[in-house]
PDB file of N, CA and C in Angstrom:
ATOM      1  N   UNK A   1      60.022  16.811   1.644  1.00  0.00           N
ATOM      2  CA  UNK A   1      59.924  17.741   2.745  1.00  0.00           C
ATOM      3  C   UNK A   1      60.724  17.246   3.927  1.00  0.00           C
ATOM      4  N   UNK A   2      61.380  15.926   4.263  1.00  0.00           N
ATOM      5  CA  UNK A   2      61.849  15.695   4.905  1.00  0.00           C
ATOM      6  C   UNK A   2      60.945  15.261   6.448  1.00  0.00           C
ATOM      7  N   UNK A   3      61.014  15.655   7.254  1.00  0.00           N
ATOM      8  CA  UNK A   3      60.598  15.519   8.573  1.00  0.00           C
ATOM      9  C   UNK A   3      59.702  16.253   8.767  1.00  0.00           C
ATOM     10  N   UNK A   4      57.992  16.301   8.624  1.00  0.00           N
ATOM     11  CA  UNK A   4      57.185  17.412   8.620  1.00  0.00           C
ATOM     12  C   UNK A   4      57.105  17.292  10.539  1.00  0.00           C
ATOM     13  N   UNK A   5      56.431  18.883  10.883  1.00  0.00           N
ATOM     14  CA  UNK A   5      56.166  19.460  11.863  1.00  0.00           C
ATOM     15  C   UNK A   5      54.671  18.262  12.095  1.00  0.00           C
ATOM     16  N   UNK A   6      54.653  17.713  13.127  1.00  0.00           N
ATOM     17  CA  UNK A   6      53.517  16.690  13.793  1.00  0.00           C
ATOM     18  C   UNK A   6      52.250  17.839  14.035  1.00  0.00           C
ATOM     19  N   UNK A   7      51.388  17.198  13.302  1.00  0.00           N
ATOM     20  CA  UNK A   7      50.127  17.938  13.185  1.00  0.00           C
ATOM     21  C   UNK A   7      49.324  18.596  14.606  1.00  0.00           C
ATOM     22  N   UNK A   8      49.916  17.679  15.603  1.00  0.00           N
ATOM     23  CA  UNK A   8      49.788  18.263  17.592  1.00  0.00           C
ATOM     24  C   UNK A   8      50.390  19.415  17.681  1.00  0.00           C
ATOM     25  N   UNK A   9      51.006  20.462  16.724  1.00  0.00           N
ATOM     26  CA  UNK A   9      51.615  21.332  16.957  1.00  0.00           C
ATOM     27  C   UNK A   9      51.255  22.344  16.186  1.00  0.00           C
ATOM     28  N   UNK A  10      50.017  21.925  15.105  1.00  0.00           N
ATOM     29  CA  UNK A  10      49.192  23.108  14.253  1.00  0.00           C
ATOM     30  C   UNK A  10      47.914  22.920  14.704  1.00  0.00           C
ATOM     31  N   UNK A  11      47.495  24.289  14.597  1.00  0.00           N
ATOM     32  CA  UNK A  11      46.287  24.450  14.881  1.00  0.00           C
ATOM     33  C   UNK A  11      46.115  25.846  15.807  1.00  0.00           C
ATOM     34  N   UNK A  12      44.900  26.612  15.923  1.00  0.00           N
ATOM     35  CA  UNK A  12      44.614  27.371  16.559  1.00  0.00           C
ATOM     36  C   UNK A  12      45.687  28.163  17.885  1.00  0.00           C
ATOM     37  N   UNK A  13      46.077  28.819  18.383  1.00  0.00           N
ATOM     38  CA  UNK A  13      46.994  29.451  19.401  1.00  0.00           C
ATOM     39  C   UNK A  13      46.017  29.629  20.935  1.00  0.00           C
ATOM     40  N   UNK A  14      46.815  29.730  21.973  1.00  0.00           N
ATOM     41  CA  UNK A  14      46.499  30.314  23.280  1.00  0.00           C
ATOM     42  C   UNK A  14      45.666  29.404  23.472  1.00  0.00           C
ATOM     43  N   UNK A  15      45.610  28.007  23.271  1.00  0.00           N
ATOM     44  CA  UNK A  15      45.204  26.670  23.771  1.00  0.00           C
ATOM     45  C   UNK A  15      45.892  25.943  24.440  1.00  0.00           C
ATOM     46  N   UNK A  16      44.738  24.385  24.572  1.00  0.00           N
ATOM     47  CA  UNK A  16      45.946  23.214  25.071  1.00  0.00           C
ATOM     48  C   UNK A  16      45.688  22.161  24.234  1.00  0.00           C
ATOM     49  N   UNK A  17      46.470  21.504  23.485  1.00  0.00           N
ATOM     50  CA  UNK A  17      48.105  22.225  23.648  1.00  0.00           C
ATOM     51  C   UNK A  17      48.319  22.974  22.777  1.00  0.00           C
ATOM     52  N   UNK A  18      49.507  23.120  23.332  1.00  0.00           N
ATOM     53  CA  UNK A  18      50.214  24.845  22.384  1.00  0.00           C
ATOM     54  C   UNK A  18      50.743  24.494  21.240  1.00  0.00           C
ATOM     55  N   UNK A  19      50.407  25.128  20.812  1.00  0.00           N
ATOM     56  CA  UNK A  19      50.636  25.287  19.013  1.00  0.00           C
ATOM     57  C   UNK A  19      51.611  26.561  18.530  1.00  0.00           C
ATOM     58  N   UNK A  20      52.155  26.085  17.405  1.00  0.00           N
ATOM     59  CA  UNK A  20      53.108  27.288  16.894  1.00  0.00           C
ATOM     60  C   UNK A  20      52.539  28.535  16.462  1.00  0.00           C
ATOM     61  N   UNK A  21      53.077  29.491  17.076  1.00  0.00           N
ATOM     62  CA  UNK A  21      52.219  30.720  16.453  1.00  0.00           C
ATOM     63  C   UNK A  21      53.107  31.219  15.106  1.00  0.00           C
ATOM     64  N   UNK A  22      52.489  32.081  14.689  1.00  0.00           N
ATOM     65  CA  UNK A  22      52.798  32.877  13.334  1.00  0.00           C
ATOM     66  C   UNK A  22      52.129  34.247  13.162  1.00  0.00           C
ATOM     67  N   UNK A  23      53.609  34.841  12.599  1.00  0.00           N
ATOM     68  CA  UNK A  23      52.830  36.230  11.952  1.00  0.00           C
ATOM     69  C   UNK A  23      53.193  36.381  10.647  1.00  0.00           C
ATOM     70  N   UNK A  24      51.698  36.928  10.188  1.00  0.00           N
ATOM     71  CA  UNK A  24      51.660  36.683   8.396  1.00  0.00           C
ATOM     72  C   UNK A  24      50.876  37.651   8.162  1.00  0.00           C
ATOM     73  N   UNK A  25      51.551  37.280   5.996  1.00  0.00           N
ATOM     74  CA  UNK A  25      50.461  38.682   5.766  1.00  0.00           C
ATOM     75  C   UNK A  25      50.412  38.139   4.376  1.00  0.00           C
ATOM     76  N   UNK A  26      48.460  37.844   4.292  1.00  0.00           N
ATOM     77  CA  UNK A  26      48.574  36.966   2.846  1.00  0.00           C
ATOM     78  C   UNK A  26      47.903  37.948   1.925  1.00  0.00           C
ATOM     79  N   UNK A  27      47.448  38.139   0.651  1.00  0.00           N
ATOM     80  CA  UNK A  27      46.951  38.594  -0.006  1.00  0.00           C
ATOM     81  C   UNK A  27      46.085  39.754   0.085  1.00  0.00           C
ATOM     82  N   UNK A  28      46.106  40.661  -0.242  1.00  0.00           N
ATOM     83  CA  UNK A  28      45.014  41.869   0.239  1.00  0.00           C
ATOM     84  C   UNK A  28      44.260  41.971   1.466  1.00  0.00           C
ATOM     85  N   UNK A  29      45.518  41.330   2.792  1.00  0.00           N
ATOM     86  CA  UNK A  29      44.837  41.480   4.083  1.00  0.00           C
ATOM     87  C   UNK A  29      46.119  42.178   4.796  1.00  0.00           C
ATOM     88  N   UNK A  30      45.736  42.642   6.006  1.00  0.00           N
ATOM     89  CA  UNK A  30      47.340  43.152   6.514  1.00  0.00           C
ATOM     90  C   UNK A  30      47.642  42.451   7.385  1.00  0.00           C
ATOM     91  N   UNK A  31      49.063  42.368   8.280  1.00  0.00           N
ATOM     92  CA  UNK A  31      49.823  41.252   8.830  1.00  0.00           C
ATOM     93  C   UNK A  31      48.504  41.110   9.868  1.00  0.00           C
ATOM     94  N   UNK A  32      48.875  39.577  10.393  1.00  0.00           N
ATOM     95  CA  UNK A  32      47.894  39.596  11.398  1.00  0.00           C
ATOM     96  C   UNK A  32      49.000  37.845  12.570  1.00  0.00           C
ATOM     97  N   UNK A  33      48.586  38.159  13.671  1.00  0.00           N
ATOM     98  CA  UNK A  33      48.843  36.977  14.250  1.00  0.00           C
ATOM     99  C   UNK A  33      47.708  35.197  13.915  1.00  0.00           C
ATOM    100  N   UNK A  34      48.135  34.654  14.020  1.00  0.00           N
ATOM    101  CA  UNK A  34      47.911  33.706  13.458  1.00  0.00           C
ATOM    102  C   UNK A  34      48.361  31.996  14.296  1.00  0.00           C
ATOM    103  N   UNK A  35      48.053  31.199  13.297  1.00  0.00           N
ATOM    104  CA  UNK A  35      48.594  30.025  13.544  1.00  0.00           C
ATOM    105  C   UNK A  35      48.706  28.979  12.081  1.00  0.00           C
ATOM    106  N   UNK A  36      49.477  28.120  12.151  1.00  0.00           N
ATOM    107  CA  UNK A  36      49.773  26.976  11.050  1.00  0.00           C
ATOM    108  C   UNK A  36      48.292  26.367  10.846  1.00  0.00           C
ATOM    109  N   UNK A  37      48.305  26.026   9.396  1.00  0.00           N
ATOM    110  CA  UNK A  37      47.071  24.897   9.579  1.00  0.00           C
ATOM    111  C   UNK A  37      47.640  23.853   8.696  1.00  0.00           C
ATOM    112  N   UNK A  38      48.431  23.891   7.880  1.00  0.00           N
ATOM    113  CA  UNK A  38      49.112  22.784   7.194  1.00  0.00           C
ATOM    114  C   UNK A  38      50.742  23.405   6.687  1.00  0.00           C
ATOM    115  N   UNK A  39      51.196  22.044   6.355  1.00  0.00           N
ATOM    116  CA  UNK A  39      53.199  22.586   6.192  1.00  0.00           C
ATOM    117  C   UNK A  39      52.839  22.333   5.084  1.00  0.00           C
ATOM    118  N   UNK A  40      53.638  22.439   3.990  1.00  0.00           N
ATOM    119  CA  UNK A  40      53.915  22.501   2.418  1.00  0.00           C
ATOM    120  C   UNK A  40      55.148  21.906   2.353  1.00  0.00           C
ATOM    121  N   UNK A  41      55.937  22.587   3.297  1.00  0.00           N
ATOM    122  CA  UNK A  41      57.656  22.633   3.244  1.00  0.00           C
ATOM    123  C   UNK A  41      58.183  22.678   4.417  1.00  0.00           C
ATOM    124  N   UNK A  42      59.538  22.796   4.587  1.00  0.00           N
ATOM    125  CA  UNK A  42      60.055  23.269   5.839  1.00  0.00           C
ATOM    126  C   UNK A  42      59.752  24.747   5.669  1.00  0.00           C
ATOM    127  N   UNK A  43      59.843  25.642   4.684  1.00  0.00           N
ATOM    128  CA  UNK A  43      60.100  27.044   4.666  1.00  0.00           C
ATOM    129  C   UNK A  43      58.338  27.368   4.005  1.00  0.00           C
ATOM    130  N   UNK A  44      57.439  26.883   3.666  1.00  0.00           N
ATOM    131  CA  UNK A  44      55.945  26.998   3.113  1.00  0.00           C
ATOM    132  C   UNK A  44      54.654  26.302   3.766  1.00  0.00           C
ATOM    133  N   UNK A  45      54.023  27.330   4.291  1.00  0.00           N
ATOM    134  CA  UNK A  45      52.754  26.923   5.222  1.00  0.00           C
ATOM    135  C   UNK A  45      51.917  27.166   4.262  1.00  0.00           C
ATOM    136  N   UNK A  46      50.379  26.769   5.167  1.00  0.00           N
ATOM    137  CA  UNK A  46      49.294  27.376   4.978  1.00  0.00           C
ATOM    138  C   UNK A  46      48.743  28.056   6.479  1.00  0.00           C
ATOM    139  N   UNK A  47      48.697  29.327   6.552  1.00  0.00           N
ATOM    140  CA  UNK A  47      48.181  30.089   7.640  1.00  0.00           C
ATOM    141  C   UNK A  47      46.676  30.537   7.999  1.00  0.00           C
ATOM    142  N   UNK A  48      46.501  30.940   8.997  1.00  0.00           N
ATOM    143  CA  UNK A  48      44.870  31.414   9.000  1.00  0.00           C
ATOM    144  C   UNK A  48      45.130  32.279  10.519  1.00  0.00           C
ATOM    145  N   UNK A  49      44.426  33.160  10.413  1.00  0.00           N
ATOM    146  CA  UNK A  49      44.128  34.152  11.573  1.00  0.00           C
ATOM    147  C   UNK A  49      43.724  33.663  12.998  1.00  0.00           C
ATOM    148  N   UNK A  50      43.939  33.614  14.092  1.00  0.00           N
ATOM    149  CA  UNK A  50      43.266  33.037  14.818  1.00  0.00           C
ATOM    150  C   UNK A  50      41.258  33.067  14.923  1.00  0.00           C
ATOM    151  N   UNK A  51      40.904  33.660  14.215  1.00  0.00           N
ATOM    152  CA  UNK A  51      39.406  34.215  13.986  1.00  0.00           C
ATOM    153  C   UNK A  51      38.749  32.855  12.772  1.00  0.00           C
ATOM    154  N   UNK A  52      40.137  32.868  12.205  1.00  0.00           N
ATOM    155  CA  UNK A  52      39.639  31.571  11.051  1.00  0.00           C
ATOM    156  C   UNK A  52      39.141  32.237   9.923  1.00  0.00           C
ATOM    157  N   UNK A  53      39.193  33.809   9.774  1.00  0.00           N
ATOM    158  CA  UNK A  53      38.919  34.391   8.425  1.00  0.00           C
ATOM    159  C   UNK A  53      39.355  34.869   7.640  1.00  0.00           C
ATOM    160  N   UNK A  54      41.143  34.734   7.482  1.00  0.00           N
ATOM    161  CA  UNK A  54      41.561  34.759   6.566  1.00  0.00           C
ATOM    162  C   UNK A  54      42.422  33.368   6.189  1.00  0.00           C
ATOM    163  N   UNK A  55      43.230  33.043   5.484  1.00  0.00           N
ATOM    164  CA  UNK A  55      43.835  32.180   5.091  1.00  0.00           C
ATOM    165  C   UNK A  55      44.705  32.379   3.854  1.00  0.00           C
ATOM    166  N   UNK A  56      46.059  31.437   3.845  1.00  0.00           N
ATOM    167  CA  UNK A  56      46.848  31.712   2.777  1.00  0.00           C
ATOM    168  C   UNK A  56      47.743  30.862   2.896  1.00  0.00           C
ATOM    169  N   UNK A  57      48.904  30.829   1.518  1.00  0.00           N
ATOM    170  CA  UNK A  57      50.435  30.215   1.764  1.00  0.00           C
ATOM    171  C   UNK A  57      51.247  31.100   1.617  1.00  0.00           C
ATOM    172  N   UNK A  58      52.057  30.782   2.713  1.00  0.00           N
ATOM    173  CA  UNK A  58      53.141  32.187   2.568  1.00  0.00           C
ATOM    174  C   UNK A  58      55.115  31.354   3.377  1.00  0.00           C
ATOM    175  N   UNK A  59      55.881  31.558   2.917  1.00  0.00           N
ATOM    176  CA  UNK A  59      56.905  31.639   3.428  1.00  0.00           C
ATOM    177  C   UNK A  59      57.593  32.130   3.543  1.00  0.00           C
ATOM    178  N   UNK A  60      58.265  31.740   4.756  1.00  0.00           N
ATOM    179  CA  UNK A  60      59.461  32.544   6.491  1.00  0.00           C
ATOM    180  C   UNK A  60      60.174  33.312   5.725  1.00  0.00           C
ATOM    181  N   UNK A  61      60.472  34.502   6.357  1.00  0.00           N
ATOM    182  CA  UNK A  61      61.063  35.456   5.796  1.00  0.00           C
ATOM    183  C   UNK A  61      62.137  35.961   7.403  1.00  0.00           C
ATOM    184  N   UNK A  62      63.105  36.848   6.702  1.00  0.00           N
ATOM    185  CA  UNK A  62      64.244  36.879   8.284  1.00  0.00           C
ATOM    186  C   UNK A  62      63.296  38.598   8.744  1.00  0.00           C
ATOM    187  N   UNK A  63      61.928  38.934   9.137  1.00  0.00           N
ATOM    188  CA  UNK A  63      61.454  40.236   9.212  1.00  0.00           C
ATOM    189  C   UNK A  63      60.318  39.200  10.139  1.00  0.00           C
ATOM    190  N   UNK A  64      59.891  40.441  10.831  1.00  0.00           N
ATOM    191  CA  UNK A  64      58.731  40.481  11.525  1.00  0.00           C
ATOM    192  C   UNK A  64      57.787  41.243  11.848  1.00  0.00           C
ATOM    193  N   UNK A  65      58.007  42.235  11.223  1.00  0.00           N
ATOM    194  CA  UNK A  65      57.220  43.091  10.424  1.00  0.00           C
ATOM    195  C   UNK A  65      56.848  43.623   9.229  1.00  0.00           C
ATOM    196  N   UNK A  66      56.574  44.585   8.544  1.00  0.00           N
ATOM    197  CA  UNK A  66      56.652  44.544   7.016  1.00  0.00           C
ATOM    198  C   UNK A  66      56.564  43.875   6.475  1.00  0.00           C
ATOM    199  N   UNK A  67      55.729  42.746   6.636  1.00  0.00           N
ATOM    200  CA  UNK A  67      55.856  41.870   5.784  1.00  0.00           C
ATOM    201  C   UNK A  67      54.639  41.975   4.475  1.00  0.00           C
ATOM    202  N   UNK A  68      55.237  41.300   3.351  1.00  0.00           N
ATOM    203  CA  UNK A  68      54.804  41.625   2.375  1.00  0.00           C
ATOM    204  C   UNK A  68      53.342  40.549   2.014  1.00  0.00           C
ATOM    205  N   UNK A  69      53.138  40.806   0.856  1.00  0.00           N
ATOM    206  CA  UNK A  69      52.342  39.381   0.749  1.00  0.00           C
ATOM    207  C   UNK A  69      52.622  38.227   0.175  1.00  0.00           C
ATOM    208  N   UNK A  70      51.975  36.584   1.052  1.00  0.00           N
ATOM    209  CA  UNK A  70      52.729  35.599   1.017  1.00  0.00           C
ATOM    210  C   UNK A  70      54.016  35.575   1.808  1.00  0.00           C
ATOM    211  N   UNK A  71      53.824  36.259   2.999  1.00  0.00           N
ATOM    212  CA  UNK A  71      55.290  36.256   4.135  1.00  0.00           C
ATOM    213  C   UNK A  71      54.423  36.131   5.140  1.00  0.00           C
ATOM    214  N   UNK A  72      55.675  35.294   5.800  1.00  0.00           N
ATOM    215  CA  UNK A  72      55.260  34.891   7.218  1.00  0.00           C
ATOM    216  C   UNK A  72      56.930  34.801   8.129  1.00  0.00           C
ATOM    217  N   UNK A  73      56.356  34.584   9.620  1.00  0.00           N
ATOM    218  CA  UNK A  73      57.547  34.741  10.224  1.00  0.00           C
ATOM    219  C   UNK A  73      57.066  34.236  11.219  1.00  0.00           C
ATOM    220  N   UNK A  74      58.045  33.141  11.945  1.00  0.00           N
ATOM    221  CA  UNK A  74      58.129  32.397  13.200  1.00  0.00           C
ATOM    222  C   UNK A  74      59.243  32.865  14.066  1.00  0.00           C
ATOM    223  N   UNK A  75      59.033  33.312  15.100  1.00  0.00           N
ATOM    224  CA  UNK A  75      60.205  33.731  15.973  1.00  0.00           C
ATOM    225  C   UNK A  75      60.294  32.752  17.504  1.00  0.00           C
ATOM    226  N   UNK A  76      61.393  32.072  17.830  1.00  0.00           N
ATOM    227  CA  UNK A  76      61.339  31.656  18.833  1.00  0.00           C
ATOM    228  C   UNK A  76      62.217  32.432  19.963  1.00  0.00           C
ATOM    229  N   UNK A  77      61.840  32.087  20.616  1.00  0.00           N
ATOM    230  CA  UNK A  77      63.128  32.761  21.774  1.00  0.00           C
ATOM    231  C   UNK A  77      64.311  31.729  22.476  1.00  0.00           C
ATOM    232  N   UNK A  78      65.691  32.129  22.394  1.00  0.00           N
ATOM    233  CA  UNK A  78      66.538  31.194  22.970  1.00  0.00           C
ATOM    234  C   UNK A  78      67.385  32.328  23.961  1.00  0.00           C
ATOM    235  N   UNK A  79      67.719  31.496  25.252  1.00  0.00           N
ATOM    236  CA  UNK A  79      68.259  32.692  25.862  1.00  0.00           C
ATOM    237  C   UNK A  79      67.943  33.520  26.182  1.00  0.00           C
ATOM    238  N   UNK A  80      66.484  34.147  25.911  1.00  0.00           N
ATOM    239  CA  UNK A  80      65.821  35.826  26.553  1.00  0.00           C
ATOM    240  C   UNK A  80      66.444  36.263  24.989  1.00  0.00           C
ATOM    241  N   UNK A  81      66.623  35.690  23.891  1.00  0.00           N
ATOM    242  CA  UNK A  81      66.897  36.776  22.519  1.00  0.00           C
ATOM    243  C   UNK A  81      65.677  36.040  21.664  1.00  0.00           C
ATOM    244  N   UNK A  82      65.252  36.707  20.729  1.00  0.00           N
ATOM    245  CA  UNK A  82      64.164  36.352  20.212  1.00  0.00           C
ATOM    246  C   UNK A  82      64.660  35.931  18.472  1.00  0.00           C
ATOM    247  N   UNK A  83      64.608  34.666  17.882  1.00  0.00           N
ATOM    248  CA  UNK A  83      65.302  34.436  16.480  1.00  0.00           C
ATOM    249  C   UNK A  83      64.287  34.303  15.727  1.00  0.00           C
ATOM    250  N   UNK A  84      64.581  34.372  14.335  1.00  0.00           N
ATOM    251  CA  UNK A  84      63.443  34.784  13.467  1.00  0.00           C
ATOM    252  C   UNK A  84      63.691  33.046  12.670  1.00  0.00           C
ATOM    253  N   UNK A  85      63.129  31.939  12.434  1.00  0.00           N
ATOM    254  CA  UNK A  85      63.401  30.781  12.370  1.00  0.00           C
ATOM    255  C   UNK A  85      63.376  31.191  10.682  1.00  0.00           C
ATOM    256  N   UNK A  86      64.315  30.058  10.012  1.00  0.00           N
ATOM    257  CA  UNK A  86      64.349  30.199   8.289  1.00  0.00           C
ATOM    258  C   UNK A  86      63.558  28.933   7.894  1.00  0.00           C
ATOM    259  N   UNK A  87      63.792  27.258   9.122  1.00  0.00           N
ATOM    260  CA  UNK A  87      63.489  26.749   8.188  1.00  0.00           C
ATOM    261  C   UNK A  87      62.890  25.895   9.711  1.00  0.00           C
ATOM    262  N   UNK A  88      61.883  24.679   9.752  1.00  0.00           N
ATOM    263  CA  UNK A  88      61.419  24.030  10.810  1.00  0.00           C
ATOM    264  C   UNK A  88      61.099  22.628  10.038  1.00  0.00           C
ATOM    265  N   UNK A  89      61.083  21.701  11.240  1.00  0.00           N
ATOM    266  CA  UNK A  89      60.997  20.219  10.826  1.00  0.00           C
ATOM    267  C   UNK A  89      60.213  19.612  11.671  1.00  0.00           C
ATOM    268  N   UNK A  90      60.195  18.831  11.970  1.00  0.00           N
ATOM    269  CA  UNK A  90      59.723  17.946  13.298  1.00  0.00           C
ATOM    270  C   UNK A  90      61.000  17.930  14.147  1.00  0.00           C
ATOM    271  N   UNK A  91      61.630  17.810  14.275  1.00  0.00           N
ATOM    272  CA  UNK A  91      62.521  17.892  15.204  1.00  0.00           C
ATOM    273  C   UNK A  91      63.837  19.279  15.526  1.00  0.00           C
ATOM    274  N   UNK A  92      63.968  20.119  14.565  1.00  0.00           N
ATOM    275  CA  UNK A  92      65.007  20.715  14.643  1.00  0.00           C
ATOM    276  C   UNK A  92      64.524  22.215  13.857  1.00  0.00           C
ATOM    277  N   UNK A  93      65.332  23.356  14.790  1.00  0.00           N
ATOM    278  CA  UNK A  93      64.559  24.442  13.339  1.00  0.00           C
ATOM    279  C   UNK A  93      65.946  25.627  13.293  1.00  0.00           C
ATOM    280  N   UNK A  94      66.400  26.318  12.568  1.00  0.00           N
ATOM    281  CA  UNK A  94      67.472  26.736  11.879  1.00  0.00           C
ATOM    282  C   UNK A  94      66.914  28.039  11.948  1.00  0.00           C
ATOM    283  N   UNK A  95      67.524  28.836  12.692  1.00  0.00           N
ATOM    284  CA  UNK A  95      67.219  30.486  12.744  1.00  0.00           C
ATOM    285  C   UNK A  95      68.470  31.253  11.201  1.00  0.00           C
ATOM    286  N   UNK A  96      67.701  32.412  10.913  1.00  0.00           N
ATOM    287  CA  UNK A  96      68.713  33.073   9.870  1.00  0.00           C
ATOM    288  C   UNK A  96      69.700  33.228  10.319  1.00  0.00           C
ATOM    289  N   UNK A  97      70.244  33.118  11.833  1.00  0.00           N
ATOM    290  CA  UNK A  97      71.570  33.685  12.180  1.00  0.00           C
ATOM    291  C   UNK A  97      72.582  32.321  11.798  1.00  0.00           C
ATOM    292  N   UNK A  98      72.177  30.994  11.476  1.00  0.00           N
ATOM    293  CA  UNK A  98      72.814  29.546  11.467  1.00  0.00           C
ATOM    294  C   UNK A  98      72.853  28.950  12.326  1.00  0.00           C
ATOM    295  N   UNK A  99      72.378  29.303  13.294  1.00  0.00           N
ATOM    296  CA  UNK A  99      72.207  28.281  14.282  1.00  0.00           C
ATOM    297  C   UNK A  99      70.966  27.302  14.382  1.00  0.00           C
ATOM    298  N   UNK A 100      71.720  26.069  14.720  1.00  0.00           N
ATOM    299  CA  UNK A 100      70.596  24.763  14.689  1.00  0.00           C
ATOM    300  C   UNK A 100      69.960  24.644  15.784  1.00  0.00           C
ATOM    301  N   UNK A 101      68.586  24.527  16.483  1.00  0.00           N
ATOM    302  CA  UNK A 101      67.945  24.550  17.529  1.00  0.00           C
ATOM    303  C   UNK A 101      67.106  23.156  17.600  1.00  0.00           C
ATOM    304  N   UNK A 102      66.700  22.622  18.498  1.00  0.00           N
ATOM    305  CA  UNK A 102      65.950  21.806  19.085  1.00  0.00           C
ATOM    306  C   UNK A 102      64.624  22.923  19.813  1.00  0.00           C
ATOM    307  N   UNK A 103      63.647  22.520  19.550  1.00  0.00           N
ATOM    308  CA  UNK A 103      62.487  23.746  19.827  1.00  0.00           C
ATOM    309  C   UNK A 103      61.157  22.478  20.748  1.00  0.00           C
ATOM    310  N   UNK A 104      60.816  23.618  21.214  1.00  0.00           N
ATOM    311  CA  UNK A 104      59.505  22.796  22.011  1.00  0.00           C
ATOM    312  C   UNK A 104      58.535  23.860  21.819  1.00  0.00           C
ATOM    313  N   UNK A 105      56.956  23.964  22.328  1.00  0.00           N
ATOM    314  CA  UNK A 105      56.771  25.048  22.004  1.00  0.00           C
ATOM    315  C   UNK A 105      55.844  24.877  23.784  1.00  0.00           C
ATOM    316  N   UNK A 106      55.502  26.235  23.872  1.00  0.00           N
ATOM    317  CA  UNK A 106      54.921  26.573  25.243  1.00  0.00           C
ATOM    318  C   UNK A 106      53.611  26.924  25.210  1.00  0.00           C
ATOM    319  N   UNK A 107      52.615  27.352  26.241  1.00  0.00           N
ATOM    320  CA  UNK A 107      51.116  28.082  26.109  1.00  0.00           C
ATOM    321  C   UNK A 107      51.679  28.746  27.929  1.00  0.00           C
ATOM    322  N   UNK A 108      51.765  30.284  27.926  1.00  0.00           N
ATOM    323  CA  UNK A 108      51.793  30.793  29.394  1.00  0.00           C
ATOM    324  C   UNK A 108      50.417  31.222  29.390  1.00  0.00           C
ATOM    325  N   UNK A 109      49.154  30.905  28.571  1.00  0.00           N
ATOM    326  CA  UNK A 109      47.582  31.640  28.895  1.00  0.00           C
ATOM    327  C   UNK A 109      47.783  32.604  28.414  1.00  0.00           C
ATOM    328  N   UNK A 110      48.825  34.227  28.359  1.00  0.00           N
ATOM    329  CA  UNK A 110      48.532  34.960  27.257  1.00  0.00           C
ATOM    330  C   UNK A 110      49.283  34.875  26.338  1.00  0.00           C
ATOM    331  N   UNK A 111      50.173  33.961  25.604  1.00  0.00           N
ATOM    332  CA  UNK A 111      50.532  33.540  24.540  1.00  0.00           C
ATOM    333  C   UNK A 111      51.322  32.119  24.198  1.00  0.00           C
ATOM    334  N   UNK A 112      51.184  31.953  22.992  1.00  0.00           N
ATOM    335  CA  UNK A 112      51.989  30.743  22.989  1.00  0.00           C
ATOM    336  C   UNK A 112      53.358  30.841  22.124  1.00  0.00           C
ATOM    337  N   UNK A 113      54.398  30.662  22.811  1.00  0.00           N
ATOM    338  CA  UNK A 113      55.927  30.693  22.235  1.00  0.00           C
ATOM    339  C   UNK A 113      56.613  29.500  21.762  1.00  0.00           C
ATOM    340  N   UNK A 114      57.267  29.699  21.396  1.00  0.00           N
ATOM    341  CA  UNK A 114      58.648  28.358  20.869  1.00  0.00           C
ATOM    342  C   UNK A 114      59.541  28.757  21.371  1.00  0.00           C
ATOM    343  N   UNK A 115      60.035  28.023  22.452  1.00  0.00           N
ATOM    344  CA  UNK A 115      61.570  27.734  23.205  1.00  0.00           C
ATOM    345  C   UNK A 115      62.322  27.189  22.544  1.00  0.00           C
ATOM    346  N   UNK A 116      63.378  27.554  22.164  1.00  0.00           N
ATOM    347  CA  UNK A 116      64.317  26.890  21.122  1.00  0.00           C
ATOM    348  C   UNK A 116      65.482  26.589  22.093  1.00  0.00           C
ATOM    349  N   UNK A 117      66.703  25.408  21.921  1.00  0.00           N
ATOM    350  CA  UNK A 117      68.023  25.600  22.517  1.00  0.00           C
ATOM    351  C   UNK A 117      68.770  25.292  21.303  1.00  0.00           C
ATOM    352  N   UNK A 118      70.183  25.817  21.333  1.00  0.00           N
ATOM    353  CA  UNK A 118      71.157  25.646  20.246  1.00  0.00           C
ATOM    354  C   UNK A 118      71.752  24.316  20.911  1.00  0.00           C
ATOM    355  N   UNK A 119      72.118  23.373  19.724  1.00  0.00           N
ATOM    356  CA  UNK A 119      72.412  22.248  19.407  1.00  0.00           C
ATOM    357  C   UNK A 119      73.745  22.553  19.098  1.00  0.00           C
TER     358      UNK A 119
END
């Protein structure tokens, strides 16, 4: 797996500290916002609802909606544009467009984002 995502950065959303959010859609449930609870891969989580009642593995897909089941999608924002990430590490995360980013992630109280900059 290379460089996993530091476990200070999964867990529950709209806390402190801020954690990566996610939107997913696992098995006979429909998309829902969410957060990480374990990596698999750079491109394969395990997700759960912020409620904690659903759960699944699903991986990043270049959509942020429609998503099917076993899809998920991380979007950060760089610039005021919003990228749909393909692949994340501990240090570095790769939007579908090819660009390489350095990411931090944020909590503004009503949500929590990933600030990305291109490298």
């Amino acid at each position: 797996m290379g460089r996993p995502i530091d476990k200070y950065f999964l867990g529950a959303t709209g806390g402190s500290p801020a954690t990566i959010p996610v939107r997913a859609k696992v098995e006979g449930t429909a998309e829902f916002e969410g957060f990480i609870k374990n990596q698999k891969g750079s491109q394969k989580f395990t997700v759960s609802n912020d409620g904690g009642t659903v759960e699944g593995v699903c991986y990043l897909v270049n959509k942020v909606t429609g998503l099917a089941d076993a899809e998920c999608a991380i979007v950060g924002q760089a610039t005021g544009e919003n990228v749909a990430i393909q692949k994340i590490t501990a240090h570095k995360a790769v939007g579908f467009n090819g660009t390489v980013y350095s990411w931090a992630v944020a909590d503004d109280s009503t949500e929590s984002l990933i600030i990305l900059t291109a490298l």
